[in-house]
C-alpha atoms as a PDB file:
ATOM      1  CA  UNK A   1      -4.204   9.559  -6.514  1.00  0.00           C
ATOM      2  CA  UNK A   2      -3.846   8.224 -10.461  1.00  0.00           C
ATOM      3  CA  UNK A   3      -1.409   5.134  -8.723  1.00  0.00           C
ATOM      4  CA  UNK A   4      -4.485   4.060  -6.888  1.00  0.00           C
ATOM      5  CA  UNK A   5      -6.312   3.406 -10.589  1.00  0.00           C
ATOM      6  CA  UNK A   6      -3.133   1.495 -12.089  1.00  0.00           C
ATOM      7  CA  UNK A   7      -2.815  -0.498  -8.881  1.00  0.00           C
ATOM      8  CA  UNK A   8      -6.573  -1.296  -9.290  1.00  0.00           C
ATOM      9  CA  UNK A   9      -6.473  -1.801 -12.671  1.00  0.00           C
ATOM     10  CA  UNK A  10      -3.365  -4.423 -12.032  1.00  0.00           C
ATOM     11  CA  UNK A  11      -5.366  -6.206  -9.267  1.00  0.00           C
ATOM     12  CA  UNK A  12      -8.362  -6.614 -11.589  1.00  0.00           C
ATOM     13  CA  UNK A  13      -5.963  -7.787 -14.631  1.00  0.00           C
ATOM     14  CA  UNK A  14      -4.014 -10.237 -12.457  1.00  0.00           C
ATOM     15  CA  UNK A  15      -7.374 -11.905 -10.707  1.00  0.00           C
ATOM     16  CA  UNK A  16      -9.160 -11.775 -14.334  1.00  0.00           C
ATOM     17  CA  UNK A  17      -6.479 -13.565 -16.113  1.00  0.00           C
ATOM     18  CA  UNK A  18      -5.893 -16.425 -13.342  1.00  0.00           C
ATOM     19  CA  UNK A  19      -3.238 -19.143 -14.099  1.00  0.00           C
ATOM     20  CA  UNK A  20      -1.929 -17.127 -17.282  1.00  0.00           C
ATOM     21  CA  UNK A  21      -0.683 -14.282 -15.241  1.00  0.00           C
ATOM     22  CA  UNK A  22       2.965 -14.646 -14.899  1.00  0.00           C
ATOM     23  CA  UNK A  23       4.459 -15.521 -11.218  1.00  0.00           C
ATOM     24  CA  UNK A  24       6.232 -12.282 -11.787  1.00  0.00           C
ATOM     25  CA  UNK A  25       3.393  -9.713 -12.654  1.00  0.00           C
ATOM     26  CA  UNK A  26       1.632 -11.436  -9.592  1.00  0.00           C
ATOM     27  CA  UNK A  27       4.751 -10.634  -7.526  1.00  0.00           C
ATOM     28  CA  UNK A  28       4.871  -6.620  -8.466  1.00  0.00           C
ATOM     29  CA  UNK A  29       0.654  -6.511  -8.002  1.00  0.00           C
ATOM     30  CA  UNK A  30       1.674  -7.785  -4.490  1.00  0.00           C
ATOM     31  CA  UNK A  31       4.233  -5.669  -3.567  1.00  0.00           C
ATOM     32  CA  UNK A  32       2.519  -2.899  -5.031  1.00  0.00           C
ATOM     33  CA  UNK A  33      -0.181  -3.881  -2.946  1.00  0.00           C
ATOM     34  CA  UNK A  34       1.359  -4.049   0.022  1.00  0.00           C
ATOM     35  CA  UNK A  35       3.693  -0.720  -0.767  1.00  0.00           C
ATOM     36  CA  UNK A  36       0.050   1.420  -1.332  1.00  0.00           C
ATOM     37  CA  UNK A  37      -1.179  -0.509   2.152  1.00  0.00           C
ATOM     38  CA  UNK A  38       2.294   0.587   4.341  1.00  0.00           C
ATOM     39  CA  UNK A  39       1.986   3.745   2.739  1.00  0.00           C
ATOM     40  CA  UNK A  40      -2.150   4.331   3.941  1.00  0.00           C
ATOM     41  CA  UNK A  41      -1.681   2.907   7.187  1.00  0.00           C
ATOM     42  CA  UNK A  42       1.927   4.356   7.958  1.00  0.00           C
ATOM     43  CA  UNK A  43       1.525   7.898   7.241  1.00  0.00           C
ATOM     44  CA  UNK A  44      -1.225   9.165   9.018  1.00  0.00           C
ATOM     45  CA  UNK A  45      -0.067   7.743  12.194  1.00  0.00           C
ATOM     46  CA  UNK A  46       3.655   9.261  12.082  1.00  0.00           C
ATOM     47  CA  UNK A  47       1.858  12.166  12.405  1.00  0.00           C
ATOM     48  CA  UNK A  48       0.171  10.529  15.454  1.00  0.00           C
ATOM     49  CA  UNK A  49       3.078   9.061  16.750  1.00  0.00           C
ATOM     50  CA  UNK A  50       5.209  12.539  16.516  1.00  0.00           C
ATOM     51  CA  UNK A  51       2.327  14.201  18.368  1.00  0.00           C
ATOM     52  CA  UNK A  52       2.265  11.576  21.456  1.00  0.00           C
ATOM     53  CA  UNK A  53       6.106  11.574  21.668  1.00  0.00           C
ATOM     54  CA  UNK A  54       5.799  15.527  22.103  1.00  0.00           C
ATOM     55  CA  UNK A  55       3.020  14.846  24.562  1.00  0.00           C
ATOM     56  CA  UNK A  56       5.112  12.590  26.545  1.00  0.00           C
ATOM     57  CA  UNK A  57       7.930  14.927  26.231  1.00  0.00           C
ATOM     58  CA  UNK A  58       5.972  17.660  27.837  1.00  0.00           C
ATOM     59  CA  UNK A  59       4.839  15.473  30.706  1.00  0.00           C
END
């Protein structure tokens, strides 16, 4: 979970430095952001969503 310490670190140096950051470091903190959030949410529920199809399936 070390990408979870860069991406924080990232977030803190892009909010700390305000109007200096460059549009384009802003632009990878926010994908990265939004990568790390997809990748939370998504992957616990394929598992969820494999188990209901097979569930259905059965029925």
């Amino acid at each position: 979970m070390h990408w979870v310490a860069v991406l924080a670190f990232l977030c803190e140096r892009a909010f700390a430095a305000g109007d200096e950051t460059p549009p384009f470091l802003g632009m990878v903190t926010v994908g990265l952001l939004l990568t790390a959030l997809t990748y939370i949410v998504f992957v616990p529920t394929r598992g969820l969503i494999r188990i209901l199809l097979r569930l259905v399936r059965l029925t």
